[in-house]
C-alpha atoms as a PDB file:
ATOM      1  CA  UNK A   1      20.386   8.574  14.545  1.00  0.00           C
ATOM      2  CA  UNK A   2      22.777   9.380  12.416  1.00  0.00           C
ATOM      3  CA  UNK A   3      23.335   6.015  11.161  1.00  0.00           C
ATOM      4  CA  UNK A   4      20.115   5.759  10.193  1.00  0.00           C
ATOM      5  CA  UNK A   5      19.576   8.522   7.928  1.00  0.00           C
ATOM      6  CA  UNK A   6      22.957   7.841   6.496  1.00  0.00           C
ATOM      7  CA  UNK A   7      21.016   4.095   5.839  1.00  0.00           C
ATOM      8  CA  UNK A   8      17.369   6.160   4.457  1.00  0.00           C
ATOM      9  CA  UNK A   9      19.144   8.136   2.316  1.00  0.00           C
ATOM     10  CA  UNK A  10      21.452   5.325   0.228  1.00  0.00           C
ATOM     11  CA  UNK A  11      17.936   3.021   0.542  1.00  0.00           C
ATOM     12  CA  UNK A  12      16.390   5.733  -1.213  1.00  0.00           C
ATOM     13  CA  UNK A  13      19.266   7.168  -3.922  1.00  0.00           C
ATOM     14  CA  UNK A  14      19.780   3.081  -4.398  1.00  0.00           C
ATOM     15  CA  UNK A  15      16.314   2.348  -5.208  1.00  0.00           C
ATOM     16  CA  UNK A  16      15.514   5.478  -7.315  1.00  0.00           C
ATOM     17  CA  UNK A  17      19.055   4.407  -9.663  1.00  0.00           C
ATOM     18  CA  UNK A  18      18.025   0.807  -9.397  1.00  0.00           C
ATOM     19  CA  UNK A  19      14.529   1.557 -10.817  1.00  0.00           C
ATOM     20  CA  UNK A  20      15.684   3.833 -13.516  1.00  0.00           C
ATOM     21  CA  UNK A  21      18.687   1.225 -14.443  1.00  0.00           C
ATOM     22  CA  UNK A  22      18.560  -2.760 -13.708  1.00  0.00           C
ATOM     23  CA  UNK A  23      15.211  -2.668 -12.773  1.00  0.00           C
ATOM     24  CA  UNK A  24      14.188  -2.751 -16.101  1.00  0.00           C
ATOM     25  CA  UNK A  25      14.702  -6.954 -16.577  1.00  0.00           C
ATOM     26  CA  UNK A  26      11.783  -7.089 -13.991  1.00  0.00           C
ATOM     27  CA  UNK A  27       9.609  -5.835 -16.876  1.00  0.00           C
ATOM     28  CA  UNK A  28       6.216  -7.896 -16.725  1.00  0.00           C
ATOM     29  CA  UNK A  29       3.980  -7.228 -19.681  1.00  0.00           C
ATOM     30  CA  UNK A  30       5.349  -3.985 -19.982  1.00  0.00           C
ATOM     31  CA  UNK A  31       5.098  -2.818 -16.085  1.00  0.00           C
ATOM     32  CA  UNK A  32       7.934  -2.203 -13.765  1.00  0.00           C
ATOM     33  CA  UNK A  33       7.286  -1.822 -10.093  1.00  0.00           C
ATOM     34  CA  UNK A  34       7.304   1.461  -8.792  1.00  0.00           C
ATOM     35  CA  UNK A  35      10.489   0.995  -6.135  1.00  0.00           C
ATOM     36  CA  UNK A  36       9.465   4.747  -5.347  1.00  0.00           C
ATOM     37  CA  UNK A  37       6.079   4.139  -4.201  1.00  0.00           C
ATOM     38  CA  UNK A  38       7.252   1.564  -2.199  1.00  0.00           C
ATOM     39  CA  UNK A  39       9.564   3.061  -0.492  1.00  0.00           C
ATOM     40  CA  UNK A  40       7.399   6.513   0.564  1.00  0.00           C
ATOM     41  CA  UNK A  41       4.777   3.756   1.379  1.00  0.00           C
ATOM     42  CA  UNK A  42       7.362   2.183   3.575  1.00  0.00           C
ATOM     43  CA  UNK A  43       9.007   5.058   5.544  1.00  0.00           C
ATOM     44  CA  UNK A  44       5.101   6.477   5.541  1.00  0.00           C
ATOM     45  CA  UNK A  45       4.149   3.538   7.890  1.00  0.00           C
ATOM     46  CA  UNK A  46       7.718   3.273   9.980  1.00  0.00           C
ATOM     47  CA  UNK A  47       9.048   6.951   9.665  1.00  0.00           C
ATOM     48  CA  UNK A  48       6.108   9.080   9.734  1.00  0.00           C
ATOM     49  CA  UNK A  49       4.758  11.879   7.380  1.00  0.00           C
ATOM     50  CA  UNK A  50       7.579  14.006   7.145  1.00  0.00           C
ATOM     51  CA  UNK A  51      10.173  11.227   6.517  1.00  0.00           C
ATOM     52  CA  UNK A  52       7.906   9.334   3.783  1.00  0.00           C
ATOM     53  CA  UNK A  53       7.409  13.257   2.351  1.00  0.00           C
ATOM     54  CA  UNK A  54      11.061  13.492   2.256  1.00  0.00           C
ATOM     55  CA  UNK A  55      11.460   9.689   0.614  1.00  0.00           C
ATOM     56  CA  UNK A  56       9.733  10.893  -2.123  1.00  0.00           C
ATOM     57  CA  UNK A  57      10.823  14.339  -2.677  1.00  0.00           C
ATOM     58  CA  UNK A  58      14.601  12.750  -2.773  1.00  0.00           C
ATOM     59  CA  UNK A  59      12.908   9.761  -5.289  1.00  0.00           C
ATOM     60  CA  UNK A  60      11.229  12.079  -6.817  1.00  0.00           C
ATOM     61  CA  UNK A  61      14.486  14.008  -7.831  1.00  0.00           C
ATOM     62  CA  UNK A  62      16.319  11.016  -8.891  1.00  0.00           C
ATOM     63  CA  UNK A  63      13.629  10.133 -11.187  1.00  0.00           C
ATOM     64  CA  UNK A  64      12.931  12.988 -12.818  1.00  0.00           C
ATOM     65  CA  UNK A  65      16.707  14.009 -13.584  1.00  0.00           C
ATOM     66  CA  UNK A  66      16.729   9.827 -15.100  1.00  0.00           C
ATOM     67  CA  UNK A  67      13.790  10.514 -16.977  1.00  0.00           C
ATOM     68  CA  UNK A  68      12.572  12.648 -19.677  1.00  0.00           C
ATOM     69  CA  UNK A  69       9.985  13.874 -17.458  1.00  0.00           C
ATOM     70  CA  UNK A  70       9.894  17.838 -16.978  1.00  0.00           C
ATOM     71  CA  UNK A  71      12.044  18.180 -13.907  1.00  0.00           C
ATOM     72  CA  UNK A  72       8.948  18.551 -10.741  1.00  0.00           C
ATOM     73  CA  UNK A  73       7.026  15.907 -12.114  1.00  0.00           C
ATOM     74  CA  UNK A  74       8.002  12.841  -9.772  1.00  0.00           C
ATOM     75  CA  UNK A  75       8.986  15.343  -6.915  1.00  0.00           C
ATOM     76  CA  UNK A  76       5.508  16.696  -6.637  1.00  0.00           C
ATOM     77  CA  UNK A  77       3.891  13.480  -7.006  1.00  0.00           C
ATOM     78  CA  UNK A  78       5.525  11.310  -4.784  1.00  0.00           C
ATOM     79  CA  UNK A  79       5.787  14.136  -1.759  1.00  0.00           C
ATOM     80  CA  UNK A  80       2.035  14.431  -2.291  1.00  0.00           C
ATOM     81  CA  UNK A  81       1.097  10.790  -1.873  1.00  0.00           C
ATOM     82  CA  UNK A  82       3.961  10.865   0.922  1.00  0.00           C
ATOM     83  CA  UNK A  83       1.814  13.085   3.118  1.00  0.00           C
ATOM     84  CA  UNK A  84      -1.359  10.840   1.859  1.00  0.00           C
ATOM     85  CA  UNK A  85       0.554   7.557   2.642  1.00  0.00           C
ATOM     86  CA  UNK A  86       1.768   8.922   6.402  1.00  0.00           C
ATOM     87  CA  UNK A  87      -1.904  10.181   7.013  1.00  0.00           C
ATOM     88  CA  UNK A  88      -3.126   6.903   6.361  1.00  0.00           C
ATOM     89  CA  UNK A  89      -0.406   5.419   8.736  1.00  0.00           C
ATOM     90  CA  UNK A  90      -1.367   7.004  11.276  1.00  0.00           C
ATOM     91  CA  UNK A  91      -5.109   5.874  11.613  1.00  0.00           C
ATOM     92  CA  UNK A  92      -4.845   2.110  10.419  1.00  0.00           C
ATOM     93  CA  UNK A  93      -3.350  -0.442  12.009  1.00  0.00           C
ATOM     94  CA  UNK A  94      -0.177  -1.460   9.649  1.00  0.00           C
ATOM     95  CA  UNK A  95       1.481  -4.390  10.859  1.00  0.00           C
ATOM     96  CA  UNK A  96      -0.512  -6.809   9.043  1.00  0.00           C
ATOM     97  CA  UNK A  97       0.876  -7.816   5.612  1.00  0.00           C
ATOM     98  CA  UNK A  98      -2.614  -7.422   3.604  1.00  0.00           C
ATOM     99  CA  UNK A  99      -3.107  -3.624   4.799  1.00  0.00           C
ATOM    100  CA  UNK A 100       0.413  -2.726   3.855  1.00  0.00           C
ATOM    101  CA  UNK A 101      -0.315  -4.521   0.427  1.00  0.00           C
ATOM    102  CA  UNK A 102      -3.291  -2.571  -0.046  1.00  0.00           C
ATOM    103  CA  UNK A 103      -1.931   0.794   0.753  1.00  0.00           C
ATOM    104  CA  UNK A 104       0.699   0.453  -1.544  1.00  0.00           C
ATOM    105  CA  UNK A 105      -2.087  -0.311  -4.246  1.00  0.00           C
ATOM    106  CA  UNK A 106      -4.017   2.657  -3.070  1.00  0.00           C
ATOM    107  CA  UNK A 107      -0.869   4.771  -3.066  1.00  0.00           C
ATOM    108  CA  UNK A 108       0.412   3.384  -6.209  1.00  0.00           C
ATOM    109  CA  UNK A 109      -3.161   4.054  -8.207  1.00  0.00           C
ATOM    110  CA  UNK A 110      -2.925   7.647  -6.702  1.00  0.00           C
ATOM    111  CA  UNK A 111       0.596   8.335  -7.380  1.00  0.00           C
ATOM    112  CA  UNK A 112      -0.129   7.109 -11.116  1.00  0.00           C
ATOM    113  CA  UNK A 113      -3.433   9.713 -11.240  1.00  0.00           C
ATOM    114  CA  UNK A 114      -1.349  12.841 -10.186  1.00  0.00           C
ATOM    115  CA  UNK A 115       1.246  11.829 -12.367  1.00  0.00           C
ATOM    116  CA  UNK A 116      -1.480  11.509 -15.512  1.00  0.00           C
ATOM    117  CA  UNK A 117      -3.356  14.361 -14.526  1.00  0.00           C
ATOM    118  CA  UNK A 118      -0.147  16.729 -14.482  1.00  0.00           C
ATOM    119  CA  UNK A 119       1.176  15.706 -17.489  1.00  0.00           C
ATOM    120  CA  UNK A 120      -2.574  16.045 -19.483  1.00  0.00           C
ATOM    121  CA  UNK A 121      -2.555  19.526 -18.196  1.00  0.00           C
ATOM    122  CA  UNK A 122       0.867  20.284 -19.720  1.00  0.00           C
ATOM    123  CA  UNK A 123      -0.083  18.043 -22.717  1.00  0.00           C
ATOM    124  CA  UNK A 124      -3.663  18.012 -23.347  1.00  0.00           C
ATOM    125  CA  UNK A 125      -3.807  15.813 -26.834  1.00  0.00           C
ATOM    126  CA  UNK A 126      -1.928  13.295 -23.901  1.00  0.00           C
ATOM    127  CA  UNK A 127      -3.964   9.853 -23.865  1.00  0.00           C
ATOM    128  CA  UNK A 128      -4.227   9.856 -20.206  1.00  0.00           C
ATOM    129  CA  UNK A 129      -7.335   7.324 -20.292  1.00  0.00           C
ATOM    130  CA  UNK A 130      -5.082   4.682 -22.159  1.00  0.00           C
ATOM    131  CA  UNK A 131      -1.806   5.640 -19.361  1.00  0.00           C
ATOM    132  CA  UNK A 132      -4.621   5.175 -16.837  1.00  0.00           C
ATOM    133  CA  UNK A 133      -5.593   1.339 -17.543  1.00  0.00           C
ATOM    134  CA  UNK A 134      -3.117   0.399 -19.403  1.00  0.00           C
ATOM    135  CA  UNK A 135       0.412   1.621 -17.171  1.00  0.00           C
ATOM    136  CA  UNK A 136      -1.126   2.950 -13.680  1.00  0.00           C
ATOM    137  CA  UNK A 137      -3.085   0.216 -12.456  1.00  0.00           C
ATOM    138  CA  UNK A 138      -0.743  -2.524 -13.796  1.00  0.00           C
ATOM    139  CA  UNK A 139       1.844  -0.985 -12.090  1.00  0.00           C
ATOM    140  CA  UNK A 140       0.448  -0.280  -8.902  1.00  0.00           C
ATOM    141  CA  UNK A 141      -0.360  -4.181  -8.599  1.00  0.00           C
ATOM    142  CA  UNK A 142       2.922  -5.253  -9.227  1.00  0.00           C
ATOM    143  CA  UNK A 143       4.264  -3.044  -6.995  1.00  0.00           C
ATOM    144  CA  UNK A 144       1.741  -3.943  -4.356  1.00  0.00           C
ATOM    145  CA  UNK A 145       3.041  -8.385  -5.125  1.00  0.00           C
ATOM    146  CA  UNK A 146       6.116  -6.446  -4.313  1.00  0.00           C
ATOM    147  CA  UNK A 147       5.435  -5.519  -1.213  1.00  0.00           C
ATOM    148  CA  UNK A 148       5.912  -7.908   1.217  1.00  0.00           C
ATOM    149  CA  UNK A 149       9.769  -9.051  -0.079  1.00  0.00           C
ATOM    150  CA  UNK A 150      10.615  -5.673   0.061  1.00  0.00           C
ATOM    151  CA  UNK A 151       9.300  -4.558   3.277  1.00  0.00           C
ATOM    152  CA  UNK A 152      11.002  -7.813   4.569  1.00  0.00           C
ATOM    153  CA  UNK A 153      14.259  -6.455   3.361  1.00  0.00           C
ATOM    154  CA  UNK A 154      13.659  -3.205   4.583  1.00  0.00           C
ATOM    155  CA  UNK A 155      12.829  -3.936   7.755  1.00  0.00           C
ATOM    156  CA  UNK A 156      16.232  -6.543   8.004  1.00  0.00           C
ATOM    157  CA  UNK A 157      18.227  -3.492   7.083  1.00  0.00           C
ATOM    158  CA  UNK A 158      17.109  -0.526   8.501  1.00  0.00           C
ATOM    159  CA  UNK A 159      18.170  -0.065  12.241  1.00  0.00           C
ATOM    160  CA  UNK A 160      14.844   0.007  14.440  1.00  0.00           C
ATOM    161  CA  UNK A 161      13.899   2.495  17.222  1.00  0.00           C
ATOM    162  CA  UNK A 162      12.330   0.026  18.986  1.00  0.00           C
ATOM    163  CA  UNK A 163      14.194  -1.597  21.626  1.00  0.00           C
ATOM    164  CA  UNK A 164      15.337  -5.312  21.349  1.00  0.00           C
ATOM    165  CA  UNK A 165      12.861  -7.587  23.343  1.00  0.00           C
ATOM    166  CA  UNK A 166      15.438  -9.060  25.863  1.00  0.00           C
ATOM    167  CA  UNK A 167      14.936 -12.812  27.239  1.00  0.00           C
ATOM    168  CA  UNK A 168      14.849 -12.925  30.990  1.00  0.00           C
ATOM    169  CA  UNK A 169      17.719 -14.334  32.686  1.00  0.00           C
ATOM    170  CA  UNK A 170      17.141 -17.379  34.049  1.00  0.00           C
ATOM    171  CA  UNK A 171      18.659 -18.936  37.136  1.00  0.00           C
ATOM    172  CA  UNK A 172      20.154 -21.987  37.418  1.00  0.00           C
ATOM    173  CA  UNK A 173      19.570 -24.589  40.074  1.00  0.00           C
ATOM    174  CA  UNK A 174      21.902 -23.377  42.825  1.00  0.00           C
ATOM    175  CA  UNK A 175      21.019 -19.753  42.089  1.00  0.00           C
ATOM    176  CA  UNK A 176      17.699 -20.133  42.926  1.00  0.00           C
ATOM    177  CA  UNK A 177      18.264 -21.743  46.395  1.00  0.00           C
ATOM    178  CA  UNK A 178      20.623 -19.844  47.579  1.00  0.00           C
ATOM    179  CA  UNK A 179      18.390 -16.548  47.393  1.00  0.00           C
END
């Protein structure tokens, strides 16, 4: 157990420095992924609520401090659509790649809202129609191509609590008649 949050919590300081850093030669017509949403979306659907609420309260932190966001920003965002993200886990069935795709869209578009929305009512000359079209939704489809590559990855490196499917032993020839 220990191992594992040792694992969550580099996964998530890594990806919240690699987003604010190196991430930016993935830059598609002016869109990064969000490694953030992904990542909430991910521990959401493997961890539970209060892990993927955690994932993005740590993300959350990381970004803001990187950014020149008003420190809370992120944090409150990402912890929000956390709970969201783990709600949603809990009543769809998630091991197909499509719904995972689409929650991270859904999650994305939603993270992107609360993050317009809070900083129009801090800054209300903000154009948060323009962010809206022009950043949110972009973003929250690349993140969602993302998706399965990264989920692959994640689920190659994270240690699993389920246990390993063992083959049955099999018997050879002379086993079998002398029992």
């Amino acid at each position: 157990m220990m191992r594992k949050n040792i694992i969550w919590i580099v996964v998530v300081v890594g990806a919240a420095l690699v987003q604010t850093t190196v991430l930016e030669y993935a830059r598609l017509m002016g869109v990064l992924p969000d490694l953030a949403v992904l990542l909430v979306v991910y521990y959401a659907l493997t961890g539970g609520i209060e892990r993927a609420m955690l994932t993005g309260a740590i993300a959350g932190l990381f970004l803001d401090v990187a950014s020149n966001a008003v420190i809370g920003h992120h944090v409150l965002c990402l912890t929000i659509v956390g709970y969201i993200a783990g709600r949603i886990g809990t009543r769809l069935v998630t091991d197909i790649p499509a719904v995972k795709v689409g929650i991270v869209f859904l999650i994305g578009v939603l993270n992107g809202l609360l993050y317009v929305g809070v900083e129009y009512v801090q800054e209300p000359e903000f154009r948060a129609v323009y962010d809206i079209i022009a950043l949110v939704v972009p973003t929250a489809f690349y993140s969602a191509l993302v998706t399965p590559f990264l989920f692959f990855v994640l689920d190659r490196f994270e240690p699993s609590d389920k246990p390993k499917k063992r083959r049955p032993i099999r018997a050879d020839a002379q086993t079998r008649k002398t029992i």
